[in-house]
N, C-alpha and C. Protein backbone atom coordinates (compact mmCIF):
# COMPACT_ATOMS: atom_id res chain seq x y z
N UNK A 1 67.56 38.93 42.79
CA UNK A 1 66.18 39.33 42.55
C UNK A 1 65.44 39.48 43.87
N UNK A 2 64.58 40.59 44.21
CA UNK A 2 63.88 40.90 45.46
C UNK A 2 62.96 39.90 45.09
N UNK A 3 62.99 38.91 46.70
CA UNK A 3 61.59 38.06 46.61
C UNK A 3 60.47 38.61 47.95
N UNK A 4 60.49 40.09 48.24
CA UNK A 4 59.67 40.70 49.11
C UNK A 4 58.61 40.87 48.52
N UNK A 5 58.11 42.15 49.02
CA UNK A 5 57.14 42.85 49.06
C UNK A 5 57.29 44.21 47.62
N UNK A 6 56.43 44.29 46.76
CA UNK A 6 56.47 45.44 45.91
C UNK A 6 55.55 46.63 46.28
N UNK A 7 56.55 47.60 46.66
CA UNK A 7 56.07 48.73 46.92
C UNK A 7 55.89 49.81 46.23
N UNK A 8 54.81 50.26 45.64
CA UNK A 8 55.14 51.18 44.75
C UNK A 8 53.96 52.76 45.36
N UNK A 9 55.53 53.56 44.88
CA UNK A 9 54.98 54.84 45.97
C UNK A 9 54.92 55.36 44.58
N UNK A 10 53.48 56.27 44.26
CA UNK A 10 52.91 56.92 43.43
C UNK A 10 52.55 58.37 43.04
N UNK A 11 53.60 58.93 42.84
CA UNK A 11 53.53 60.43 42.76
C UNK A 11 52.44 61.05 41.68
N UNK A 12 52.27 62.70 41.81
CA UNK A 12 51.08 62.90 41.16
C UNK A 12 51.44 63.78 39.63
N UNK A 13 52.30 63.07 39.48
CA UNK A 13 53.05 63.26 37.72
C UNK A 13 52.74 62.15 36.72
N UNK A 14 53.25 62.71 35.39
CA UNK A 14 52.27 61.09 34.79
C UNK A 14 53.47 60.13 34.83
N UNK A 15 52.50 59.08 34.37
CA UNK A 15 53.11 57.49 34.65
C UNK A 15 53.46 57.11 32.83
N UNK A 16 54.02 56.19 33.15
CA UNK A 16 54.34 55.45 31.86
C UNK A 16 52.96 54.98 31.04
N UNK A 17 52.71 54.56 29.96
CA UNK A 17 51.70 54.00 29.14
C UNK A 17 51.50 52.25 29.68
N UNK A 18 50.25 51.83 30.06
CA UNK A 18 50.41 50.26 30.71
C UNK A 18 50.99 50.76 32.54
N UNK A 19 51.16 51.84 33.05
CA UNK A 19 51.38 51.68 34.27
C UNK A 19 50.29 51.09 35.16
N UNK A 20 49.24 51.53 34.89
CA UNK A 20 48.15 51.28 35.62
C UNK A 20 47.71 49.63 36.85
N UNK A 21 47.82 49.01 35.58
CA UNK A 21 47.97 47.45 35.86
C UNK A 21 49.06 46.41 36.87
N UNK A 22 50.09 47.26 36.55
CA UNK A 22 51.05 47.20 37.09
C UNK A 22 51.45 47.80 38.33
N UNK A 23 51.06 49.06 38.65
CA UNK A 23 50.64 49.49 39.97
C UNK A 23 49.69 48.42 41.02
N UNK A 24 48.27 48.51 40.29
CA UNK A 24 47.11 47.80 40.97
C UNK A 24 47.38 46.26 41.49
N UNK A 25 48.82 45.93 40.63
CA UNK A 25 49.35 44.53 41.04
C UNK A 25 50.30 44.31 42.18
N UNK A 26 50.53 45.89 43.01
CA UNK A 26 51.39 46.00 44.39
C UNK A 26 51.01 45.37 44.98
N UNK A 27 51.81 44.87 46.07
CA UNK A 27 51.41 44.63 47.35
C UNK A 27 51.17 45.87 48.06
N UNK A 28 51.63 46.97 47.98
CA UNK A 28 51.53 48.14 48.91
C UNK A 28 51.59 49.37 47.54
N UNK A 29 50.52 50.05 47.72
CA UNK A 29 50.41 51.00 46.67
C UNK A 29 50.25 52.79 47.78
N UNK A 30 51.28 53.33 47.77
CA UNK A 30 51.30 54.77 48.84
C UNK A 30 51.04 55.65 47.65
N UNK A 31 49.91 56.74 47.74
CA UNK A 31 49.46 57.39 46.72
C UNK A 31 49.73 59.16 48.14
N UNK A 32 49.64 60.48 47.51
CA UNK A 32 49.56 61.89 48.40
C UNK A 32 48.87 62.17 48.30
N UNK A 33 48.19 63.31 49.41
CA UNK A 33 47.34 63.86 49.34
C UNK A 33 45.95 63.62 48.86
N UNK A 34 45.73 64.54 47.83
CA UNK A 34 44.01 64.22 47.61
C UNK A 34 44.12 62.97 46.19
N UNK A 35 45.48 62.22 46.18
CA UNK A 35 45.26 61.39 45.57
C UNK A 35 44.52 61.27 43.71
N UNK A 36 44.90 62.39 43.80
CA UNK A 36 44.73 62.76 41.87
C UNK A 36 45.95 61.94 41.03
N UNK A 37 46.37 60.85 41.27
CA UNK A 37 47.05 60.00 40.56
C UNK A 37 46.07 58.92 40.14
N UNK A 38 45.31 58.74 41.07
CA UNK A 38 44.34 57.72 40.29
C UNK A 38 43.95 57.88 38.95
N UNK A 39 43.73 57.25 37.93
CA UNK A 39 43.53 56.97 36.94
C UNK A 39 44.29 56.18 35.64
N UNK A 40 45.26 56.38 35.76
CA UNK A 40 46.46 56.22 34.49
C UNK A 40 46.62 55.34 35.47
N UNK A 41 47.03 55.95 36.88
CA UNK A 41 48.09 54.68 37.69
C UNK A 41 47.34 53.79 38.10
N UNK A 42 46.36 53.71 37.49
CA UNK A 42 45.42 52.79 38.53
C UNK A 42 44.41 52.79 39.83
N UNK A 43 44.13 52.19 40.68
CA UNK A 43 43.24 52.64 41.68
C UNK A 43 43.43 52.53 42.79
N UNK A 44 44.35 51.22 42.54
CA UNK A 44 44.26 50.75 44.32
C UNK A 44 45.42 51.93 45.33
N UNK A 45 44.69 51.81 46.28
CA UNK A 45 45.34 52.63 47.23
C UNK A 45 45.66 52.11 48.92
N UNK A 46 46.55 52.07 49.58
CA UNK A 46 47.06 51.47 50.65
C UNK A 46 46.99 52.27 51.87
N UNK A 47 48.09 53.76 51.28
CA UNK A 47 48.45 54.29 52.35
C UNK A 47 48.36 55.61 51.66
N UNK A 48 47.67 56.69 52.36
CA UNK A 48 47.63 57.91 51.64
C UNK A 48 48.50 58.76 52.80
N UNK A 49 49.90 59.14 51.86
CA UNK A 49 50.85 60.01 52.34
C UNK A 49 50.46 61.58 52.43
N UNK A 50 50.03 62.68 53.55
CA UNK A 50 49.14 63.87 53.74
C UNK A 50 50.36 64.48 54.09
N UNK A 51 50.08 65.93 53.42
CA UNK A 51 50.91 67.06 53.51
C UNK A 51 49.89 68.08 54.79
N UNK A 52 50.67 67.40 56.33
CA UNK A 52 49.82 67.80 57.74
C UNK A 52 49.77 69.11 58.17
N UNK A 53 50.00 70.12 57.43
CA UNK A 53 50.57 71.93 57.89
C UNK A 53 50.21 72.11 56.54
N UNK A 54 49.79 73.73 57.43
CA UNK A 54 49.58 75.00 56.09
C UNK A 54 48.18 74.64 55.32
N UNK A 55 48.09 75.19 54.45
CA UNK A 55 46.85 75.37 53.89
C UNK A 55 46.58 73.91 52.79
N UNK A 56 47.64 73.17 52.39
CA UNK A 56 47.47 71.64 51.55
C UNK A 56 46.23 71.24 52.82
N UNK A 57 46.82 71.29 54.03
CA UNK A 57 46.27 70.12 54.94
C UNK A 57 44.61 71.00 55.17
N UNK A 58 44.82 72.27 55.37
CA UNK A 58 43.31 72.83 55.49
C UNK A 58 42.59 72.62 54.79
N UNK A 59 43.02 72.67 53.34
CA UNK A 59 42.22 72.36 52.21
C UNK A 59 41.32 70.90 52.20
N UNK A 60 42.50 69.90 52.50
CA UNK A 60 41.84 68.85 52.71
C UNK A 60 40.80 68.21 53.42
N UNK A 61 40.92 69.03 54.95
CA UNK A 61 40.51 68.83 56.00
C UNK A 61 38.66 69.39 55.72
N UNK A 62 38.83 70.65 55.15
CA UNK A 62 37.58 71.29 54.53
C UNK A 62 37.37 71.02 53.34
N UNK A 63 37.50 69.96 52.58
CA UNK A 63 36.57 69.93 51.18
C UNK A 63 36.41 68.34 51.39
N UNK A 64 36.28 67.83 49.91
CA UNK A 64 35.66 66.43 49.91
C UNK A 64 36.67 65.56 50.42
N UNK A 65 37.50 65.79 50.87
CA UNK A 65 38.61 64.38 50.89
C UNK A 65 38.83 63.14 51.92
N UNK A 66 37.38 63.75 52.70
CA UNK A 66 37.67 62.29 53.83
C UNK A 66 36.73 61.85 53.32
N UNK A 67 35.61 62.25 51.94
CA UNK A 67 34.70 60.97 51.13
C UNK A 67 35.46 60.65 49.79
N UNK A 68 37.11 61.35 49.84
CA UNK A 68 37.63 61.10 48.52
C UNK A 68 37.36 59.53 48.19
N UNK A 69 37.14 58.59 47.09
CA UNK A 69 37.06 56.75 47.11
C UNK A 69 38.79 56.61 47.01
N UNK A 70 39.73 56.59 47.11
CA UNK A 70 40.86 56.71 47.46
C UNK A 70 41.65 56.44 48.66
N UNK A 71 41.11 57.88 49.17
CA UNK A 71 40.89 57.53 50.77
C UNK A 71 40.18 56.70 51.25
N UNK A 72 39.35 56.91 51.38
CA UNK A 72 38.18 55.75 51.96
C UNK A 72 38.98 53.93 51.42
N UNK A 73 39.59 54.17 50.61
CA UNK A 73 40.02 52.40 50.43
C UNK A 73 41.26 52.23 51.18
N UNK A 74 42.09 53.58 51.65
CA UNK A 74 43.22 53.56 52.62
C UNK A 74 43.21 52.89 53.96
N UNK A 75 43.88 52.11 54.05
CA UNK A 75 44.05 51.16 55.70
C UNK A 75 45.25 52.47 56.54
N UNK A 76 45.87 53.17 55.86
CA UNK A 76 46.59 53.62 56.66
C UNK A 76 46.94 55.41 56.20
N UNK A 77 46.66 56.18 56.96
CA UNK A 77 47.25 57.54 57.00
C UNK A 77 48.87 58.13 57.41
N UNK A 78 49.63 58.40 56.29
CA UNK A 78 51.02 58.58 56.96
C UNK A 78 50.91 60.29 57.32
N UNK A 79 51.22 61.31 58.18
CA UNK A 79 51.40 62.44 57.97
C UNK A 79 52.33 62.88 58.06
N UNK A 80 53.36 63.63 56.72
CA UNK A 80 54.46 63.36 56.76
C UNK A 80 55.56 64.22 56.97
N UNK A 81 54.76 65.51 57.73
CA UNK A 81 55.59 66.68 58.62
C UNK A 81 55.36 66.45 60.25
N UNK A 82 56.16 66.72 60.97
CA UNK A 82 56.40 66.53 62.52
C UNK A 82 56.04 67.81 62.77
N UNK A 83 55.14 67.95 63.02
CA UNK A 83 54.41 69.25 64.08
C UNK A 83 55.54 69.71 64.86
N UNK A 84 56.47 69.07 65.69
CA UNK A 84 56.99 69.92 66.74
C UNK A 84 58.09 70.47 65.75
N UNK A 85 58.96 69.58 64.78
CA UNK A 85 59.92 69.99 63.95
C UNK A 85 59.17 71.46 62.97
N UNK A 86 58.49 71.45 62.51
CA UNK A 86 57.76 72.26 61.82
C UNK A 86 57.67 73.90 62.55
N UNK A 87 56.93 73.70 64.31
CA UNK A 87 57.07 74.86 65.05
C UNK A 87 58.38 74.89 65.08
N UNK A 88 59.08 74.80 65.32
CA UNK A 88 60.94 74.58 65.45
C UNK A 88 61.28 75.88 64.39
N UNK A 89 60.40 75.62 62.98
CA UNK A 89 61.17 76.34 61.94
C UNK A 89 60.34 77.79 61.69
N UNK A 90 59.01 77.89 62.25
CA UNK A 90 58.28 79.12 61.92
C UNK A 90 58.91 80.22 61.91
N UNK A 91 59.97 80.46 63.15
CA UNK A 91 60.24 81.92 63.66
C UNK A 91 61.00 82.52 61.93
N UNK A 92 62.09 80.85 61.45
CA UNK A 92 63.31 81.13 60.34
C UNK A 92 62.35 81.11 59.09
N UNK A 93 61.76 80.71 58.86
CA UNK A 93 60.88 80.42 57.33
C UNK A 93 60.10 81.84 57.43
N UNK A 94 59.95 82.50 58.20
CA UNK A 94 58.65 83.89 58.63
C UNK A 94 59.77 84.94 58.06
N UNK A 95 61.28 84.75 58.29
CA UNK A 95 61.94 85.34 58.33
C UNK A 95 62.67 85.52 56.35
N UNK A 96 62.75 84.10 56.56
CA UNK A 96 63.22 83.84 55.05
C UNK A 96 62.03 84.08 53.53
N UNK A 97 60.89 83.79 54.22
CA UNK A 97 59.53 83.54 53.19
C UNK A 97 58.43 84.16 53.66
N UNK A 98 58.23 85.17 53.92
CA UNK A 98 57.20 86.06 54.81
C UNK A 98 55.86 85.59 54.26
N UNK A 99 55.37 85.58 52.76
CA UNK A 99 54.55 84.67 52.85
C UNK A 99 53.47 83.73 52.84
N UNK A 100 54.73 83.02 53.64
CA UNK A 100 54.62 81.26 54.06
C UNK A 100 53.80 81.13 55.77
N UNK A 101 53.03 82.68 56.22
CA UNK A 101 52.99 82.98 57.10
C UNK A 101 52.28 81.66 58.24
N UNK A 102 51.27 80.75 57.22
CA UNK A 102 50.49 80.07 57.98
C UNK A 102 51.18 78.49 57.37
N UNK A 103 52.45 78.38 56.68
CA UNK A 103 52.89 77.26 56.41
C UNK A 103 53.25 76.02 57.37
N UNK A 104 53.24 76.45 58.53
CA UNK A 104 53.86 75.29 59.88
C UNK A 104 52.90 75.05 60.57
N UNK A 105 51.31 75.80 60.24
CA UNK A 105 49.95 75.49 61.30
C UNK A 105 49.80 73.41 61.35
N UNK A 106 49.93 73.30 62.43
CA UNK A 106 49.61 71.76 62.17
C UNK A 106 48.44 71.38 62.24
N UNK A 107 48.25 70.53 61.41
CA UNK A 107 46.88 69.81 61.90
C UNK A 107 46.71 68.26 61.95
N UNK A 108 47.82 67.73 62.33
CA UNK A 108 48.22 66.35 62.72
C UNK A 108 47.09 65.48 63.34
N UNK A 109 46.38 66.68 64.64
CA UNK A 109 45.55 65.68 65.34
C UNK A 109 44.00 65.58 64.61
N UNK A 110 44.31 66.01 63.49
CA UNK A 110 42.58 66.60 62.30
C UNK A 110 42.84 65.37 61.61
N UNK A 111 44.07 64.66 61.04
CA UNK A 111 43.98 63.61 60.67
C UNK A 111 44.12 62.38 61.36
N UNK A 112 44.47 62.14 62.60
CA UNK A 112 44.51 61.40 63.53
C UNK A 112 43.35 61.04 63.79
N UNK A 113 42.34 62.27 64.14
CA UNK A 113 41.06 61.74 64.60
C UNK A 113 40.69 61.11 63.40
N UNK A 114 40.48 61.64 62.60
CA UNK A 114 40.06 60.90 61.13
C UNK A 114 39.75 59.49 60.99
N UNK A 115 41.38 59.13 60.63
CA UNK A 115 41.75 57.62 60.81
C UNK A 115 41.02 57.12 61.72
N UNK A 116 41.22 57.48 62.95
CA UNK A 116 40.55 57.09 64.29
C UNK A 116 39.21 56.63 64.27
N UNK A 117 38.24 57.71 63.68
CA UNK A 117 37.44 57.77 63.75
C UNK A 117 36.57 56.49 62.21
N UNK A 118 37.14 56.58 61.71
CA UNK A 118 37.41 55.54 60.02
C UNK A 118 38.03 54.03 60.14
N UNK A 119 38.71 53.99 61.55
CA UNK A 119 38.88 52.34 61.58
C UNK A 119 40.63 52.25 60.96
N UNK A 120 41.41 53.60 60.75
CA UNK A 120 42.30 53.72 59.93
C UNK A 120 43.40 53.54 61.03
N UNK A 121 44.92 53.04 60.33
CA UNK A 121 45.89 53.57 61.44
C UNK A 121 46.42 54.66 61.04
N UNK A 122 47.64 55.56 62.20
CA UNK A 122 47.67 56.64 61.26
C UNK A 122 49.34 56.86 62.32
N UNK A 123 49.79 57.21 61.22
CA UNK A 123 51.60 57.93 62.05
C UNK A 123 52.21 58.85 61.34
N UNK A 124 52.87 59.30 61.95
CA UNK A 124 53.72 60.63 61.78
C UNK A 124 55.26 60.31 61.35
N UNK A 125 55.68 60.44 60.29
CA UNK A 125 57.03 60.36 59.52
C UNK A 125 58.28 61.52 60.85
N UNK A 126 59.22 60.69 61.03
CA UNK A 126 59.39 61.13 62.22
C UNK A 126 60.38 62.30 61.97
N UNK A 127 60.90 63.61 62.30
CA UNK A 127 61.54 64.27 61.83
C UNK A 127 62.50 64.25 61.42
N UNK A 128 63.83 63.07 62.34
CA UNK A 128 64.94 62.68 61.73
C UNK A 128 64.68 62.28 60.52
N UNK A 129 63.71 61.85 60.00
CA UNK A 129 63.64 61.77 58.52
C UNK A 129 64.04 62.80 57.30
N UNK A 130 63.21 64.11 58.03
CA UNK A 130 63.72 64.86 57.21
C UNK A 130 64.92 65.50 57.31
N UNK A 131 65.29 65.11 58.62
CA UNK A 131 66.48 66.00 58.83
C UNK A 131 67.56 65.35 57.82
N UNK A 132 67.38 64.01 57.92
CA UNK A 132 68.55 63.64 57.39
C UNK A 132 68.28 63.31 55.93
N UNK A 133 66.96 63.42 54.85
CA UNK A 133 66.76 64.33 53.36
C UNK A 133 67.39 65.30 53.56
N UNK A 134 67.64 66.45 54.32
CA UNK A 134 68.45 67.55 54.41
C UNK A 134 69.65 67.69 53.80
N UNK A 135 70.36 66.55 54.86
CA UNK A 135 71.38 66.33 54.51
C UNK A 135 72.32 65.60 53.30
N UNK A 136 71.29 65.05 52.81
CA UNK A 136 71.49 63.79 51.72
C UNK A 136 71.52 64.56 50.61
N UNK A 137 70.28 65.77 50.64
CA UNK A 137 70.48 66.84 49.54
C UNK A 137 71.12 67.68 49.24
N UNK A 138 72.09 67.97 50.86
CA UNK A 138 72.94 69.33 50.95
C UNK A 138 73.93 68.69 49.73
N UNK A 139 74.26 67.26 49.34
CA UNK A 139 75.59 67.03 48.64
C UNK A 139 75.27 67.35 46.88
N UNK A 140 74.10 67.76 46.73
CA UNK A 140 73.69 68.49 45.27
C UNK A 140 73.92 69.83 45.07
N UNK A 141 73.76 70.55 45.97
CA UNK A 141 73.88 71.85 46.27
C UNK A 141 72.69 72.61 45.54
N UNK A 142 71.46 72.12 46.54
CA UNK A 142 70.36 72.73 46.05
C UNK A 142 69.93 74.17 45.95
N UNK A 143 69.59 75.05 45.26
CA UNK A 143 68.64 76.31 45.27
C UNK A 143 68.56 76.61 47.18
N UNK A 144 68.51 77.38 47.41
CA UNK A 144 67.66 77.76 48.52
C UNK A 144 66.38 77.52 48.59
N UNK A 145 65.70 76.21 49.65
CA UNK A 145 64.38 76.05 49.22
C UNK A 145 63.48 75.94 51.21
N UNK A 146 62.32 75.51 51.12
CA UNK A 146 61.43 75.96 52.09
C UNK A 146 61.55 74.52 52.87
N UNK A 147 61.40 73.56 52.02
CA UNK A 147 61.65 72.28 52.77
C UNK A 147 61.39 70.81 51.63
N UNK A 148 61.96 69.81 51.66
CA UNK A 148 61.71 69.14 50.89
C UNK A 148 60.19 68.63 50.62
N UNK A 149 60.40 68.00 49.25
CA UNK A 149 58.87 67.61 48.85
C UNK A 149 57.98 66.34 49.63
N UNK A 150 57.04 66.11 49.75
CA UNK A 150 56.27 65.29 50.34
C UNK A 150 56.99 63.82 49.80
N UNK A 151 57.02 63.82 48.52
CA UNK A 151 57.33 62.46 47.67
C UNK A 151 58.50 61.93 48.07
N UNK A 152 59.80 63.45 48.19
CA UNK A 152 60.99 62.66 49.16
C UNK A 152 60.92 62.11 50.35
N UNK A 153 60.55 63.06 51.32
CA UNK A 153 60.17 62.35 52.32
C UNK A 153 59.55 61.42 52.33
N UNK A 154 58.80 60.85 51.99
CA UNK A 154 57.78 59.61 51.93
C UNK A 154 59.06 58.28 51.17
N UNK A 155 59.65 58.63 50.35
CA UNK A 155 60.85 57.68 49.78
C UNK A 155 61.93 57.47 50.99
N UNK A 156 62.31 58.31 51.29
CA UNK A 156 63.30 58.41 52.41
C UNK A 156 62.71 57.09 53.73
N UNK A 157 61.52 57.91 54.18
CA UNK A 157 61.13 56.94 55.15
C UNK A 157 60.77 55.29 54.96
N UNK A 158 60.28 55.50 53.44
CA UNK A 158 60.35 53.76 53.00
C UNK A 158 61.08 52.89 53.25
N UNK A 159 62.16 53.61 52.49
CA UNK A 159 63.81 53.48 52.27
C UNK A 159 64.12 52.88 53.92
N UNK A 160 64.29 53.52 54.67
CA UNK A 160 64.93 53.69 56.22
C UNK A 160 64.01 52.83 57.20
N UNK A 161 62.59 53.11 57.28
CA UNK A 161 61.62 51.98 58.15
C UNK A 161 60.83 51.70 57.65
N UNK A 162 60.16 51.42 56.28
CA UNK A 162 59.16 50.38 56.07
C UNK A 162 59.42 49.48 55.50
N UNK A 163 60.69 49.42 54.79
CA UNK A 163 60.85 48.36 53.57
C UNK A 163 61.55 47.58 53.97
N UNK A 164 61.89 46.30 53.53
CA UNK A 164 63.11 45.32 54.11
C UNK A 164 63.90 45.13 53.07
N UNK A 165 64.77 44.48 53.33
CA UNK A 165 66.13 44.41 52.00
C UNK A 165 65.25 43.58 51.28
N UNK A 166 64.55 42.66 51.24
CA UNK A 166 63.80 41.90 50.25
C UNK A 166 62.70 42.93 49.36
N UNK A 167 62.19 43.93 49.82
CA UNK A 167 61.37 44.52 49.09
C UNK A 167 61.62 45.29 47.87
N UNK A 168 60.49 45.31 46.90
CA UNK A 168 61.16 46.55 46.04
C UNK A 168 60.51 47.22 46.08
N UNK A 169 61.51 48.38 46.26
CA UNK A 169 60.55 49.82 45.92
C UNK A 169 60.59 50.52 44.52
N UNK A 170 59.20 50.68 44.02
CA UNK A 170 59.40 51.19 42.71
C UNK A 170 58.76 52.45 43.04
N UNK A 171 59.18 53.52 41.99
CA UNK A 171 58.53 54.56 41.74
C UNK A 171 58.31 55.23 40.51
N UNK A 172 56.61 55.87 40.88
CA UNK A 172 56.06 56.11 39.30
C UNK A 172 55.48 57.56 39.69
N UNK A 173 55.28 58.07 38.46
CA UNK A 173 54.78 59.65 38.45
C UNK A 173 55.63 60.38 39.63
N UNK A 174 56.82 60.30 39.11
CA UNK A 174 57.84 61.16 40.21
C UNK A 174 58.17 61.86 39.08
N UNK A 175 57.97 63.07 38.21
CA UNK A 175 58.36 63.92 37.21
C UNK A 175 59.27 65.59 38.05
N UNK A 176 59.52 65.11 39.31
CA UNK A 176 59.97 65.81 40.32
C UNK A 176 59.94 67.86 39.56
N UNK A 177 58.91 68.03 39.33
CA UNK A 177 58.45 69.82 39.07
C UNK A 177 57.16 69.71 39.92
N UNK A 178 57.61 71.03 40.33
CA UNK A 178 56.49 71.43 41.09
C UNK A 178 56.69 73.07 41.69
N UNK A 179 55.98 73.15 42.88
CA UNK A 179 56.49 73.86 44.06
C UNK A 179 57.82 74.59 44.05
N UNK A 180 58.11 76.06 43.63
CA UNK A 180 59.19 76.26 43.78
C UNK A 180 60.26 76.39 44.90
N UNK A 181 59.27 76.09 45.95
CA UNK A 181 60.23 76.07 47.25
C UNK A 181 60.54 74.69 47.72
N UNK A 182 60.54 74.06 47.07
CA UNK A 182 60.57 72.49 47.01
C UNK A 182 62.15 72.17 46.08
N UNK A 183 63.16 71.48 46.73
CA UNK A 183 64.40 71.18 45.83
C UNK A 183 64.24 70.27 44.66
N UNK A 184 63.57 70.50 43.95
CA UNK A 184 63.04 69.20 42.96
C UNK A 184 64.25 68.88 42.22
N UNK A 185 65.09 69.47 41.71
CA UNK A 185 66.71 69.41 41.02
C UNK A 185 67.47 68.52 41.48
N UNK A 186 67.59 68.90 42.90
CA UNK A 186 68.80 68.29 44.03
C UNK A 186 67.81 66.46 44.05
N UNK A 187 66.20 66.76 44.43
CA UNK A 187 65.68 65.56 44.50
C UNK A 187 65.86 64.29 43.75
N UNK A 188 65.68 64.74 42.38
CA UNK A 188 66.01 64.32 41.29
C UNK A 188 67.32 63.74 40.99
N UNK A 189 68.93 64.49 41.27
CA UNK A 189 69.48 63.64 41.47
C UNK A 189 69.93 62.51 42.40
N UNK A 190 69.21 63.04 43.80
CA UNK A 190 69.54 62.23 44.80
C UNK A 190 68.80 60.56 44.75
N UNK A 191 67.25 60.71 43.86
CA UNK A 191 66.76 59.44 43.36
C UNK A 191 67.58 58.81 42.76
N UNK A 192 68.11 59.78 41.79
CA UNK A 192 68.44 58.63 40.41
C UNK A 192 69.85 58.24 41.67
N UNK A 193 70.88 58.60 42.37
CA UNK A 193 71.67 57.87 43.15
C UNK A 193 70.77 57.00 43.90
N UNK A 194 69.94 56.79 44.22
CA UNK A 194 69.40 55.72 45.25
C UNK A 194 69.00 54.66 44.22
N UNK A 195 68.44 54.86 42.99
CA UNK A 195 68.40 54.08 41.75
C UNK A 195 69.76 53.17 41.63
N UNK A 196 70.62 53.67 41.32
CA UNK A 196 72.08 52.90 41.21
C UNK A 196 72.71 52.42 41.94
N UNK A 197 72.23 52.56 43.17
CA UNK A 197 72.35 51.64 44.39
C UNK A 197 71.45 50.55 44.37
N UNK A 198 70.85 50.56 43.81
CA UNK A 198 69.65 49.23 43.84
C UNK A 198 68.81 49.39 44.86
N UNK A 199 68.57 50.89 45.38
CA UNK A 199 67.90 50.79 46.48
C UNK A 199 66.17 51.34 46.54
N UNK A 200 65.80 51.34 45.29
CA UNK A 200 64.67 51.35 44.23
C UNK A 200 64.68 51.41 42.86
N UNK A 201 63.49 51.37 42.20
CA UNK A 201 63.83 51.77 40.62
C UNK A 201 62.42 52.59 40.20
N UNK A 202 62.75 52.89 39.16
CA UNK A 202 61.49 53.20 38.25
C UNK A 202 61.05 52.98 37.74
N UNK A 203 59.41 53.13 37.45
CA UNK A 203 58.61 52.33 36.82
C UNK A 203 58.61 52.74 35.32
N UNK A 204 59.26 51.57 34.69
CA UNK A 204 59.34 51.88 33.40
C UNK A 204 58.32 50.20 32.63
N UNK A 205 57.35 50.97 31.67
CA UNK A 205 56.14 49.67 30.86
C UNK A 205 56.80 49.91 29.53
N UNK A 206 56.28 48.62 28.74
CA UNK A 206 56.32 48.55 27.59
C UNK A 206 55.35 49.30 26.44
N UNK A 207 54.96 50.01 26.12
CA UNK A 207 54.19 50.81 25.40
C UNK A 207 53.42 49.44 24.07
């Protein structure tokens, strides 16, 4: 039995019936973006995982979301594309997804100051991260897709540097559809293998 830390990373799909409570009872609750999981899942929020490129991050940057109450209860900003990895891929994605023309614009240091400026800490999910989701997914034999989803990455990096063997990581509102340039298929099975490893689970309530 994990006698750590419960981590529960909160995707923006629905949750089980009774999740709510059970979330808000984490020690560490990681919610994305503009954080539209609140409600069913509960409220509390830790660490808000930001999609830092392309127009998700513009959007954010220009509408309500640095008075989102979500944010504002966040101690920590993760941003979870690598700016330099990202320019790396413009010339091939321009090529493959024409477009995706403004998909790799970073705006890393828009949420940096943020945090900064909010009392927040704030880091960058480091690219070997995704490189090596890449690879973990190549063994599904995914669709041809643009790059993995925010939610993997954010699991991946848990998985690898935030969590300790004592912790558990649970996960809720991972209904992995979305984004068609996103491997949600390949994702999907690569969870449920990290599931049977014992190396998280899912949040499953009693109705």
């Amino acid at each position: 039995m994990k006698t750590g830390r419960i981590i529960m990373i909160v995707g923006n799909g629905d949750v089980p019936a009774g999740a709510g409570a059970m979330i808000d009872a984490a020690d560490v609750v990681i919610r994305f973006n503009d954080c539209r999981s609140v409600g069913a899942s509960g409220t509390k929020t830790d660490i808000v995982a930001v999609c830092n490129t392309g127009r998700p991050a513009l959007s954010m940057l220009g509408g309500s979301w640095k008075s989102n109450s979500a944010v504002r209860q966040a101690w920590e900003i993760w941003s979870v594309r690598s700016g330099g990895k990202f320019a790396n891929m413009r010339a091939e994605l321009a090529k493959t997804y024409p477009d995706l023309g403004d998909f790799c614009d970073d705006y890393t240091t828009d949420f940096e100051s943020f945090a900064q400026a909010t009392g927040r800490r704030h880091r960058v999910i480091a690219a070997a991260v995704h490189e090596q989701v890449d690879r973990d997914l190549a063994r599904f034999g995914p669709a041809p897709y643009a790059v993995p989803s925010s939610g993997m990455i954010v699991i991946a990096d848990v998985l690898s540097s935030f969590a300790t063997r004592d912790d558990d990581v649970v996960l809720a509102g991972f209904d992995h559809f979305g984004w068609e340039l996103h491997p949600f298929a390949a994702e999907r099975q690569f969870v449920d293998v990290l599931a049977a490893e014992g190396r998280l689970r899912r949040l499953l309530c009693r109705s």
